[in-house]
Protein backbone atom coordinates (compact mmCIF):
# COMPACT_ATOMS: atom_id res chain seq x y z
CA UNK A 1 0.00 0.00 0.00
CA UNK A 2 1.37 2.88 -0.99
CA UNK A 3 2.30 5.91 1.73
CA UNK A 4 0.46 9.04 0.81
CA UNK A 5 1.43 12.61 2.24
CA UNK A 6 -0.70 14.98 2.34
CA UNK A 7 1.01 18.62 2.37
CA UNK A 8 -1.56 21.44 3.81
CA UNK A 9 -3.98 20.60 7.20
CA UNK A 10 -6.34 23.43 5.88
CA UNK A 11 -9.71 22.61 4.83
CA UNK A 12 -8.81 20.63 1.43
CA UNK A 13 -5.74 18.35 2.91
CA UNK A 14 -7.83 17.60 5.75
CA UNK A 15 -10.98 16.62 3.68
CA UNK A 16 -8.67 14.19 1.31
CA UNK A 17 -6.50 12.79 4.21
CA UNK A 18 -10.40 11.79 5.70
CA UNK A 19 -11.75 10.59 2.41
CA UNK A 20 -8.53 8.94 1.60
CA UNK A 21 -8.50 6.46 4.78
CA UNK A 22 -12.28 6.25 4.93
CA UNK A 23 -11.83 4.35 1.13
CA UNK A 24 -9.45 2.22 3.00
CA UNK A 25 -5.74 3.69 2.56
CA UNK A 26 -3.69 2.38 5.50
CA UNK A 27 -0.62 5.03 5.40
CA UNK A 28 -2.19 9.05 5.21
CA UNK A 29 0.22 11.62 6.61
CA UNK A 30 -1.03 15.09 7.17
CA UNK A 31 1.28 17.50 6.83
CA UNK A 32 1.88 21.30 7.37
CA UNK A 33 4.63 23.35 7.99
CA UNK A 34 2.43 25.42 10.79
CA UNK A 35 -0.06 23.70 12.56
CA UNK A 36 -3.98 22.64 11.57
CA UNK A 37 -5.63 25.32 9.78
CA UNK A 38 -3.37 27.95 10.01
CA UNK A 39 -3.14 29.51 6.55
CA UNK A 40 -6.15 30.75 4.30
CA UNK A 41 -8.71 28.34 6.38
CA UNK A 42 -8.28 29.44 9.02
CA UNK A 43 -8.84 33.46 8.24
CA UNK A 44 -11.94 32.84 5.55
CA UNK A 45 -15.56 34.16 5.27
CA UNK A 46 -17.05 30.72 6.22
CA UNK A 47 -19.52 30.67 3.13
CA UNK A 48 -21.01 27.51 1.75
CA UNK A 49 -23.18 28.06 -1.53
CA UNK A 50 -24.00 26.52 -4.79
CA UNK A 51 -24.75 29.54 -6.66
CA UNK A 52 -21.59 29.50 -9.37
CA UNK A 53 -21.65 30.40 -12.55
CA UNK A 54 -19.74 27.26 -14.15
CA UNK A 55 -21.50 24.00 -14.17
CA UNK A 56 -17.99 22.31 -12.92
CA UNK A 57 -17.98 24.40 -9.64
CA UNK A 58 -21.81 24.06 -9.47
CA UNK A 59 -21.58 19.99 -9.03
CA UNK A 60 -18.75 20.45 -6.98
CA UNK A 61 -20.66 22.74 -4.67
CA UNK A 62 -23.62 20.60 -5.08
CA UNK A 63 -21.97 17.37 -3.42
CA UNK A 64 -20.37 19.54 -0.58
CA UNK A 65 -23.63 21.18 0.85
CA UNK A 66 -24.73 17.50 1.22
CA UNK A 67 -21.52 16.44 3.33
CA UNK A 68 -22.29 20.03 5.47
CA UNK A 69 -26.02 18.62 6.40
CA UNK A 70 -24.76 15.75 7.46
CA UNK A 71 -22.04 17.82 9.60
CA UNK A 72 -25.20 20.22 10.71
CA UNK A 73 -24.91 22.48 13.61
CA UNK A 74 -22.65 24.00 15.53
CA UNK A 75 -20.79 23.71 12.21
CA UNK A 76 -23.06 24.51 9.80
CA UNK A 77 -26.34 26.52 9.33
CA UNK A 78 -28.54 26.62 6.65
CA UNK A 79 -29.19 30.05 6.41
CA UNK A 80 -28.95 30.58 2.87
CA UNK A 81 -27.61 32.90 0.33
CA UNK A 82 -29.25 35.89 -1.02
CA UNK A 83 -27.99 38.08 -4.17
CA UNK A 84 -29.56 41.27 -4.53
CA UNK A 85 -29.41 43.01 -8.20
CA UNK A 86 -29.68 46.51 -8.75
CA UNK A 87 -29.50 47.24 -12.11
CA UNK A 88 -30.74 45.66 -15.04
CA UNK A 89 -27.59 44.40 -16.23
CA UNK A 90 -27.17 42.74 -12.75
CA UNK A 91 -30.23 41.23 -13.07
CA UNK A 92 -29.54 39.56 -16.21
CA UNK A 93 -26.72 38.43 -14.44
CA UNK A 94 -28.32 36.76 -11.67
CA UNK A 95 -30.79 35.32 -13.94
CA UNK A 96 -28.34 33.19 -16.27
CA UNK A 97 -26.75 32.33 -13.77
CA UNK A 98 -30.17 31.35 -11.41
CA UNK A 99 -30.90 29.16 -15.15
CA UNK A 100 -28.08 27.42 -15.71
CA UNK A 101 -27.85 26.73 -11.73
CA UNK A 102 -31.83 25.36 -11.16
CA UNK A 103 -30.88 23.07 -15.01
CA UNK A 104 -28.45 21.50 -12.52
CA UNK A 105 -30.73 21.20 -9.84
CA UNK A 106 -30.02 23.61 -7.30
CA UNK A 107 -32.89 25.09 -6.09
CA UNK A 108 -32.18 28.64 -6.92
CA UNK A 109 -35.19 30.89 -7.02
CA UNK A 110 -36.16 34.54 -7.32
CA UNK A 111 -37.66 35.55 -3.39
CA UNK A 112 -38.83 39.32 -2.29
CA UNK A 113 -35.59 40.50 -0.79
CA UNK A 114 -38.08 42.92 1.64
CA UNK A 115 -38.89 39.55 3.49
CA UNK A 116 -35.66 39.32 5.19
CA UNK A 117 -35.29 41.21 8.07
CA UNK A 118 -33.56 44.48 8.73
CA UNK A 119 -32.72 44.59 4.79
CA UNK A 120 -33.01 47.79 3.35
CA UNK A 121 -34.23 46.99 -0.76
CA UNK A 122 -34.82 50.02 -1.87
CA UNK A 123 -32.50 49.71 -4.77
CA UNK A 124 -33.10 46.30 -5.30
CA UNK A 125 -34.98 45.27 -8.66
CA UNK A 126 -34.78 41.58 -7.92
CA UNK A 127 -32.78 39.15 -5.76
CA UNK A 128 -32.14 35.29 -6.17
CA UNK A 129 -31.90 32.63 -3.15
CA UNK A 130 -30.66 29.53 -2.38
CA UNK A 131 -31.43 28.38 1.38
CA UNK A 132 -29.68 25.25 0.82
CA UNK A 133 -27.13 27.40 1.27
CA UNK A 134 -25.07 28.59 4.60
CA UNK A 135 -22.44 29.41 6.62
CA UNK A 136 -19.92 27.71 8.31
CA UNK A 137 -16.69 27.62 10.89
CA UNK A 138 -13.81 26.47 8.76
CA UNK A 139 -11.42 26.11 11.56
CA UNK A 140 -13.86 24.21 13.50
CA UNK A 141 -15.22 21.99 10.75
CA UNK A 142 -11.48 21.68 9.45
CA UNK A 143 -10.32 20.40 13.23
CA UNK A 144 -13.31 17.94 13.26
CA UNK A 145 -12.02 16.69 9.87
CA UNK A 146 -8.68 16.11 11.39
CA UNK A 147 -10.06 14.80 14.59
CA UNK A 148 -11.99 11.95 12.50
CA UNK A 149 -9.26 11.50 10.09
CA UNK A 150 -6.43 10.57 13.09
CA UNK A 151 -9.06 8.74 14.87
CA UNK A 152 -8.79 6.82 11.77
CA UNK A 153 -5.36 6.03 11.46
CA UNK A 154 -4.02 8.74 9.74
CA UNK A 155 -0.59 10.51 11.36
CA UNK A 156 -0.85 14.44 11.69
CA UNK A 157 2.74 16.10 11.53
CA UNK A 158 2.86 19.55 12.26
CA UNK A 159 5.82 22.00 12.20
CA UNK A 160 7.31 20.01 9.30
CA UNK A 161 7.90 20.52 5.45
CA UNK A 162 6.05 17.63 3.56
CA UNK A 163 9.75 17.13 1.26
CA UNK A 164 11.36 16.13 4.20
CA UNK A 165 9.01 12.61 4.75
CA UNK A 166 9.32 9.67 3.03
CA UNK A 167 6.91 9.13 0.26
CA UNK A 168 5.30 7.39 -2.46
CA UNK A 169 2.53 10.03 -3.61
CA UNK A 170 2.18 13.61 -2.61
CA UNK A 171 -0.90 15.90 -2.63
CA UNK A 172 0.19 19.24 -2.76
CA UNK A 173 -2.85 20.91 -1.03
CA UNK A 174 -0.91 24.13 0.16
CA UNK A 175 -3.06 26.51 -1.10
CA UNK A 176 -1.14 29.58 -1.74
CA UNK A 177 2.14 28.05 -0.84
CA UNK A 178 1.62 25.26 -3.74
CA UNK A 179 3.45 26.82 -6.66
CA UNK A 180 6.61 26.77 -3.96
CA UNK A 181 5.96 23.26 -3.08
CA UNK A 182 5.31 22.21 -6.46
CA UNK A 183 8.89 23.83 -7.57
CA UNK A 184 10.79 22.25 -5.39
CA UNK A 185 8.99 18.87 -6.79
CA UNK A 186 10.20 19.69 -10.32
CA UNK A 187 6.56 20.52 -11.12
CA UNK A 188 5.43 24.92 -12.03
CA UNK A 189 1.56 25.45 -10.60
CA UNK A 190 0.32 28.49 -11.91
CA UNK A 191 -1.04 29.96 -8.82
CA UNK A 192 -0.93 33.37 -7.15
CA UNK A 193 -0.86 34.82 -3.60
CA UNK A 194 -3.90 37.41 -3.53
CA UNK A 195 -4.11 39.47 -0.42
CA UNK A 196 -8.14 39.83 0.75
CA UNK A 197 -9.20 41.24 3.82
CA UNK A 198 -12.63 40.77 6.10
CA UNK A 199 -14.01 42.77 8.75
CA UNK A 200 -15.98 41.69 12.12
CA UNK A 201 -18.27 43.86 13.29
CA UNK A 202 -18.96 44.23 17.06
CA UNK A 203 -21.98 42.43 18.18
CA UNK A 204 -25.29 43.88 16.76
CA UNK A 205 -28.34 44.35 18.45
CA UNK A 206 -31.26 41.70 17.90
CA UNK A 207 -29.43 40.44 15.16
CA UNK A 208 -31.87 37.50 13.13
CA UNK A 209 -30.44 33.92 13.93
CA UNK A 210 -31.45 33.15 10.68
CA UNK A 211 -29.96 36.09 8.32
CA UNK A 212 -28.69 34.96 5.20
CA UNK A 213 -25.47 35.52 3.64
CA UNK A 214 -26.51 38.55 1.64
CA UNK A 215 -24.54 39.40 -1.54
CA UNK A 216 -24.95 43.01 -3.57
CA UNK A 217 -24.07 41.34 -7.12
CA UNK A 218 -23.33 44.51 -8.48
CA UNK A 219 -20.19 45.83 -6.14
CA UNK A 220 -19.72 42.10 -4.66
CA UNK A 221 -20.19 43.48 -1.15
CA UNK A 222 -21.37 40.67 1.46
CA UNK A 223 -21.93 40.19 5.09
CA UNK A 224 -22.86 36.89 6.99
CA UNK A 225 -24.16 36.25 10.95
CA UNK A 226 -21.02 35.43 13.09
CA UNK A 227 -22.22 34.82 16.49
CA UNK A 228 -24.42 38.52 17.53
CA UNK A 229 -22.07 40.03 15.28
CA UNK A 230 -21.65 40.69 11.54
CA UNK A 231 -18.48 39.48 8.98
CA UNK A 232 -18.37 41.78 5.98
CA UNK A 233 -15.95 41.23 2.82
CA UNK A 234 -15.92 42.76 -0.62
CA UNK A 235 -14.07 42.04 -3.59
CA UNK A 236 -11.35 45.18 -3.96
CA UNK A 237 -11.01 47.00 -7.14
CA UNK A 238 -7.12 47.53 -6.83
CA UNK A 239 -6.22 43.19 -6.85
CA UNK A 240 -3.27 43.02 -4.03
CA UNK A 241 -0.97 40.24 -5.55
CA UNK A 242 1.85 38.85 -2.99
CA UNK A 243 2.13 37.06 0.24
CA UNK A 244 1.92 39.92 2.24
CA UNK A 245 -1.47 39.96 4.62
CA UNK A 246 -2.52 43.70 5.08
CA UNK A 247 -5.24 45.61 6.65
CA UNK A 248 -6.71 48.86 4.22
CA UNK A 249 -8.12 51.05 6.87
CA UNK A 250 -9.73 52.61 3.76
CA UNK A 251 -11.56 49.43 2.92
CA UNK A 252 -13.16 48.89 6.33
CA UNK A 253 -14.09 52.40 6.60
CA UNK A 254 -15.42 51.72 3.36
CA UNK A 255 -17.45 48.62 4.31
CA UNK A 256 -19.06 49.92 7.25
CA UNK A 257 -20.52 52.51 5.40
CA UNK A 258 -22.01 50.07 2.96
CA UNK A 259 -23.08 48.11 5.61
CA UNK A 260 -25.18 51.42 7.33
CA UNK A 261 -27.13 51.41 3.83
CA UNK A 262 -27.92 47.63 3.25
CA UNK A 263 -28.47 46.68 6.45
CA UNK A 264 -29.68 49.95 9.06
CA UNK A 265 -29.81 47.73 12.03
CA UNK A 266 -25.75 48.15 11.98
CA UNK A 267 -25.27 51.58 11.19
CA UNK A 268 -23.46 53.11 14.52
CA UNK A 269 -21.88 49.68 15.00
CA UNK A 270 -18.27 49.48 15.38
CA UNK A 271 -15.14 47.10 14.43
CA UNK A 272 -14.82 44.09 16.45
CA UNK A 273 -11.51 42.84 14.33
CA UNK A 274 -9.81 42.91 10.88
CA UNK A 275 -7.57 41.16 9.28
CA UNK A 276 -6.20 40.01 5.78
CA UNK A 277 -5.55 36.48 4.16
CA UNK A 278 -4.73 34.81 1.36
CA UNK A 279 -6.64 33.37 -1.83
CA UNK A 280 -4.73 31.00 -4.02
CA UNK A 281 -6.01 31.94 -7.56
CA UNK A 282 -5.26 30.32 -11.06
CA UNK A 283 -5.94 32.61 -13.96
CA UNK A 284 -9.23 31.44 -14.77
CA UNK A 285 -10.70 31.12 -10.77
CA UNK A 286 -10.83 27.60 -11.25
CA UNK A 287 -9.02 24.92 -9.31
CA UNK A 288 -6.20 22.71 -10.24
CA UNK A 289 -7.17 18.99 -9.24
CA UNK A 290 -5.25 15.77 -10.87
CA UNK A 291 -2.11 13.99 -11.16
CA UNK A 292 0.80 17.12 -11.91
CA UNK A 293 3.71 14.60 -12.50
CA UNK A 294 4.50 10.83 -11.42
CA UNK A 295 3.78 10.24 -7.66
CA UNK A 296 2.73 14.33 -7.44
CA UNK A 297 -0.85 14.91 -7.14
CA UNK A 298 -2.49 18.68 -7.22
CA UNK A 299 -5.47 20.10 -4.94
CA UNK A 300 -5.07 23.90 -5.01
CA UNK A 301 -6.00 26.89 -6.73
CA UNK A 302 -9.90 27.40 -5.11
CA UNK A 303 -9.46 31.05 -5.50
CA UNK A 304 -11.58 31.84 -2.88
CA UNK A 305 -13.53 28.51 -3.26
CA UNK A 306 -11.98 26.25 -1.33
CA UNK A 307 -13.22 25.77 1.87
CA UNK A 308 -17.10 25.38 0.94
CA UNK A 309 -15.90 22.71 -2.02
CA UNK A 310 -13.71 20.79 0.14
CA UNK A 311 -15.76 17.93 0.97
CA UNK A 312 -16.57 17.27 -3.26
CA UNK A 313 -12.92 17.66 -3.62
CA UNK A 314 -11.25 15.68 -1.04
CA UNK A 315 -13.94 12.46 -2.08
CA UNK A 316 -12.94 12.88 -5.66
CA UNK A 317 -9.30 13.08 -4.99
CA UNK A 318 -9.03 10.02 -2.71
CA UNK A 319 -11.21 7.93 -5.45
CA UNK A 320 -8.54 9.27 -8.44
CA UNK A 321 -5.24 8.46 -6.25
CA UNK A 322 -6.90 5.08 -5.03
CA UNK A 323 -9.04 3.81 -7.75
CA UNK A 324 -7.86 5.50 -10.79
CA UNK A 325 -10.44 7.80 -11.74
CA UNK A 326 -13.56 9.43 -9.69
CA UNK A 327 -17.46 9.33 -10.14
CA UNK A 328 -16.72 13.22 -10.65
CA UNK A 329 -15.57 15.00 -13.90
CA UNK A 330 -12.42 16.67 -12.96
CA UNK A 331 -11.38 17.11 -16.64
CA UNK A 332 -12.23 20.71 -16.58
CA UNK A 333 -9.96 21.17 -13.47
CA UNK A 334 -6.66 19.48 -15.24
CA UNK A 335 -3.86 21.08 -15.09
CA UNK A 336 -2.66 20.78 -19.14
CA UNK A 337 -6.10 23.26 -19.89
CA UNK A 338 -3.38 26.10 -19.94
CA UNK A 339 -1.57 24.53 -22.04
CA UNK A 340 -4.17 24.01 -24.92
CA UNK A 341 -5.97 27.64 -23.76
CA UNK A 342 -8.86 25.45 -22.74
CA UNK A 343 -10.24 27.42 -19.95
CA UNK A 344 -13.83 28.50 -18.71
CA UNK A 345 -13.35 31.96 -16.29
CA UNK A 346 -15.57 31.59 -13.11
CA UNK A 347 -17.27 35.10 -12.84
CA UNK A 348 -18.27 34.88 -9.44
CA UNK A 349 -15.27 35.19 -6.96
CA UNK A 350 -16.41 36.96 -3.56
């Protein structure tokens, strides 16, 4: 039986070192040069939708929700995700992409955004919802992951490189960190360090348990429930490429005022916390997931993505370095598509 290392405890290595010795794999090593969760996982929003605008990411979304039911509370509520349009052109937007997304069988549907508590819709000429969709604790769910994975059998090494154990295969699962990792493999990962920050709010007063993950398509601007508090994020117009992890005062100042308008309830509140992490993006948003070389196999590139798609992924991963292939299509996720130019640009990053 071959000895598989795992390099990256965030949210995808932990997912395929569990899938990979629940299909029966005797030797799993989880490694990370820091500790469980310490990189991108453990800094991210914490949002788990469906609502892509690529089939691909769509049925890989589709598979994780179902593995976050089963999880179910503390580490997972089903409060859903709401995108607001408020323009025409957004609209349009929201409804190819609401098409193409119900085709596939996500139950995506165009609700009365004035319904949701506290929401100010003024602006809004129509908004799409999924309440299969939620929010989650990626350190906590990624920890439980672990927890079940070394309760398992497999061996968590922490403080280590994953070059410096003996191995047979490697899954480079480093997010950000891959392309190093994969160079000092022999093998060149096109991905990027992108700096993104989120704000905390401090706790809001009679704050809905049940408010959704609400999404301005237009700007990108979104804010989730954490705890009696609010979590608010927005895609930023100047892209910050590089490892270093940054707060823009600008930015927060910035959000909160966004925040007064969409959501009144929060407009004296003040900042509970910010800080900046990392996304690990390819050039066309999409994920790199197969075989890179002999014996090297890839998991990285979510762009954003990877936490909520990490159950689909680790699954499929663990069936293609065990069996041989998966029950998934992973072509579109191959590495060689920038070779041929073969790509498909996912337009919705948060």
């Amino acid at each position: 039986m071959a000895r598989i290392v795992v390099a990256g405890a965030g949210a995808i290595g932990a997912s395929i070192a569990y899938h990979l010795v629940l299909a029966g794999a005797e030797e799993v090593v989880l490694c990370d040069r820091a500790q469980v969760g310490a990189g991108s996982t453990g800094k991210a929003m914490g949002g788990v939708r469906q609502q892509f605008s690529t089939a691909p990411e769509v049925r890989l979304a589709q598979d994780s929700i179902r593995f976050f039911e089963r999880l179910g509370a503390p580490f997972f509520q089903q409060v859903g995700y709401v995108f607001l349009a408020s323009s025409e052109e957004g609209l349009a937007e929201l409804e190819e992409r609401r098409a193409l997304q119900e085709g596939l069988g996500v139950p995506a549907k165009w609700v009365d955004p004035g319904a949701i508590e506290g929401l100010e819709v003024g602006d809004v000429v129509g908004a799409v919802a999924c309440w299969e969709d939620g929010v989650a604790d990626p350190l906590r769910v990624t920890r439980e992951l672990v927890r079940q994975a070394t309760d398992r059998g497999v061996e968590l090494v922490e403080g280590v490189s994953a070059v410096e154990l003996e191995r047979d295969v490697l899954v480079v699962a480093c997010g950000p960190w891959s392309a190093d990792l994969g160079q000092r493999v022999g093998v060149e990962l096109p991905v990027r360090p992108l700096c993104r920050q989120l704000v905390d709010t401090a706790p809001v007063a009679a704050l809905p348990v049940d408010l959704p993950m609400v999404v301005e398509a237009e700007t990108g601007f979104h804010f989730r429930r954490v705890d009696g508090a609010l979590r608010l994020a927005m895609a930023e117009r100047t892209l910050r490429w590089g490892f270093e992890e940054r707060v823009d005062d600008e930015l927060v100042s910035d959000w909160l005022r966004r925040l007064a308008r969409r959501y009144p309830p929060a407009a004296d509140v003040e900042v509970g916390r910010a800080w900046a992490g990392l996304y690990d993006m390819t050039p066309d948003a999409h994920p790199i997931i197969g075989w890179a070389s002999e014996g090297v196999y890839a998991a990285c590139g979510f762009s954003g993505h990877g936490f909520m798609q990490s159950p689909a992924v680790g699954r499929a991963a663990a069936q293609e370095i065990l069996e041989g292939a998966s029950e998934f299509d992973l072509t579109p996720f191959r590495l060689d598509r920038f070779d041929s130019g073969a790509v498909f640009p996912e337009k919705l990053v948060l």
